[in-house]
Protein backbone atom coordinates (compact mmCIF):
# COMPACT_ATOMS: atom_id res chain seq x y z
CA UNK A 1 96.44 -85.78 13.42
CA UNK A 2 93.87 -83.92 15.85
CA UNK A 3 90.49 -82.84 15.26
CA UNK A 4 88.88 -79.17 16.72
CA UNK A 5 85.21 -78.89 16.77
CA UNK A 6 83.09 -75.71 16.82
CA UNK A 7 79.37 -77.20 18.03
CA UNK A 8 76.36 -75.49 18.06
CA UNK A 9 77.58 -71.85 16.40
CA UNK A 10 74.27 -69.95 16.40
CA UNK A 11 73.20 -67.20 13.91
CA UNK A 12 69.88 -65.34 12.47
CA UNK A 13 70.36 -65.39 9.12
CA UNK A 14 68.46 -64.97 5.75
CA UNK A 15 68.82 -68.14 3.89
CA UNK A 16 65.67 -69.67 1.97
CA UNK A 17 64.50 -69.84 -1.47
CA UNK A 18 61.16 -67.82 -0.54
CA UNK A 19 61.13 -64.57 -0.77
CA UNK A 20 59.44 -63.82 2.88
CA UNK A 21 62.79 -66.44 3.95
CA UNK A 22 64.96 -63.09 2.79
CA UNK A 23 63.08 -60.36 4.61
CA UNK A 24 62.21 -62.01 8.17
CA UNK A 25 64.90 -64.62 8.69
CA UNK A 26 65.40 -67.49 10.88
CA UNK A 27 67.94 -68.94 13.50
CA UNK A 28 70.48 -71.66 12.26
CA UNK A 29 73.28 -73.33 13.62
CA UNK A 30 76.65 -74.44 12.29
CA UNK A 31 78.60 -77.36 13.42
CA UNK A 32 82.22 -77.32 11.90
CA UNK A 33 85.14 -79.75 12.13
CA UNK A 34 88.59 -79.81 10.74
CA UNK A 35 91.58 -81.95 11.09
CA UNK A 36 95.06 -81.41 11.12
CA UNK A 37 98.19 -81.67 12.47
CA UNK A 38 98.19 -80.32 16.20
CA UNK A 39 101.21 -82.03 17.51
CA UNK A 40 103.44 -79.00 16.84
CA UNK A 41 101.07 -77.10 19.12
CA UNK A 42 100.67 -79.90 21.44
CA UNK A 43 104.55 -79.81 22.69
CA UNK A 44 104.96 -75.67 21.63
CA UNK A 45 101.60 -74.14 23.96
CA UNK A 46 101.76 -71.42 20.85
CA UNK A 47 98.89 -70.07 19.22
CA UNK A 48 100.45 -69.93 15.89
CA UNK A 49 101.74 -73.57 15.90
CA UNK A 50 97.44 -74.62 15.58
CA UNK A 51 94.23 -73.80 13.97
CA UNK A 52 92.74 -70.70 15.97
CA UNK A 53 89.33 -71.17 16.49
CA UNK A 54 88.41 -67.84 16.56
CA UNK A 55 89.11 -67.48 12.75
CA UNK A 56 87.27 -70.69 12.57
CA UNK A 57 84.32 -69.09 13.84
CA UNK A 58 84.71 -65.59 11.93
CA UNK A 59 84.60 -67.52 9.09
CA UNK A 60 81.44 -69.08 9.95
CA UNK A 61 79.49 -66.01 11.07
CA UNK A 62 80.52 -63.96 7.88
CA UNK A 63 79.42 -66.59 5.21
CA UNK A 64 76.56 -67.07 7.26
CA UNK A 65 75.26 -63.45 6.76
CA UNK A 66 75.68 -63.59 3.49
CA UNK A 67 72.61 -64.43 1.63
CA UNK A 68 71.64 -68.16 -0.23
CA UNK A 69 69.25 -69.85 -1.16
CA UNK A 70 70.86 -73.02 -0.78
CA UNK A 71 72.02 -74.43 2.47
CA UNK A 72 74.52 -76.16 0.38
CA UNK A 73 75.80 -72.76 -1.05
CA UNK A 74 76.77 -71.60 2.55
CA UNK A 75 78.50 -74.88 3.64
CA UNK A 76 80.71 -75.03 0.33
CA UNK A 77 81.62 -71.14 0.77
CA UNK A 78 82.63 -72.05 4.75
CA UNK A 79 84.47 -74.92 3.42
CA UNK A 80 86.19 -73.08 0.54
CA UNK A 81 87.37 -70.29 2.60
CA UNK A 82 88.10 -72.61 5.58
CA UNK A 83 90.60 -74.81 3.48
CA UNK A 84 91.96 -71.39 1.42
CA UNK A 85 92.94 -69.33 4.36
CA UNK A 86 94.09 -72.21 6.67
CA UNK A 87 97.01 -74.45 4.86
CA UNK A 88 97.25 -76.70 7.80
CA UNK A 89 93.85 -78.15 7.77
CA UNK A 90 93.59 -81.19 6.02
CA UNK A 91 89.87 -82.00 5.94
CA UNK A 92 86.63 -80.04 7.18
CA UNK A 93 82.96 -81.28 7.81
CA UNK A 94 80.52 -78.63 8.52
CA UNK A 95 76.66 -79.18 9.01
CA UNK A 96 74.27 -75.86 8.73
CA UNK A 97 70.95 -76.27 10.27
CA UNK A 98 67.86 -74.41 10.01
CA UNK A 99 65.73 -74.02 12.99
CA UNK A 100 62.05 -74.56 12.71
CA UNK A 101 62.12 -74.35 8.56
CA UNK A 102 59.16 -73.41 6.99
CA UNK A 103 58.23 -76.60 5.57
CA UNK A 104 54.80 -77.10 6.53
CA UNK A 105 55.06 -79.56 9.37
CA UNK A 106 56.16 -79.60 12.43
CA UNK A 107 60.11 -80.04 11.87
CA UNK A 108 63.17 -79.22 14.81
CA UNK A 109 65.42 -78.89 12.06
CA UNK A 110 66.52 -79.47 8.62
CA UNK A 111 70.49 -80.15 8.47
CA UNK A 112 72.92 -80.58 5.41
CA UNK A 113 76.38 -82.01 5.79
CA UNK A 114 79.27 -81.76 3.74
CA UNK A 115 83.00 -82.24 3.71
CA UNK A 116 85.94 -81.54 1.95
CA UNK A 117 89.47 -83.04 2.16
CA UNK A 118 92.37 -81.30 0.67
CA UNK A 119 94.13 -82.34 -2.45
């Protein structure tokens, strides 16, 4: 088993249950990480014997732009379509940040984390 981790994936996005959330955005990042097998690849040097991290990261920045008002709602879609279009991942952890969230105080962040193991 072998682990790949995409840190610190940056985007402007529109998340936020406020309305002015939806019209002026506000910078989040995206750690994912998924297991699986990468001993094929490991001995092969092949691209298609492992988990491409460039899908990994299309993923990411396409259910990013898409707007929720839940950062819980974006990490299950990135989950859901991280598990459906790669078979070979067995499990996948992603955390989605917002950056300086409007929660009257002064706050870095405000992070959810969830993960998903296939069945």
């Amino acid at each position: 088993m072998g682990i790949i981790k995409l840190k610190n994936i940056r985007t402007f996005s529109y998340h936020g249950c406020l309305i002015e959330e939806g019209k002026i955005g506000s910078d989040y990042e995206v750690n994912l990480e998924i297991h699986a097998n990468l001993r094929k690849s490991a001995e092969s040097d092949h691209l298609a014997d492992t988990v491409d991290y460039v899908h990994l990261n299309k993923i990411v920045e396409e259910e990013m732009a898409i707007r929720s008002k839940l950062l819980e709602h974006v990490a299950k879609r990135i989950i859901t379509r991280v598990l459906d279009e790669i078979p070979m991942i067995t499990k996948t952890i992603v955390e989605v940040s917002k950056i300086n969230p409007p929660i009257g105080g002064d706050v870095e962040s405000v992070t959810i984390r969830m993960k998903e193991t296939r069945k």
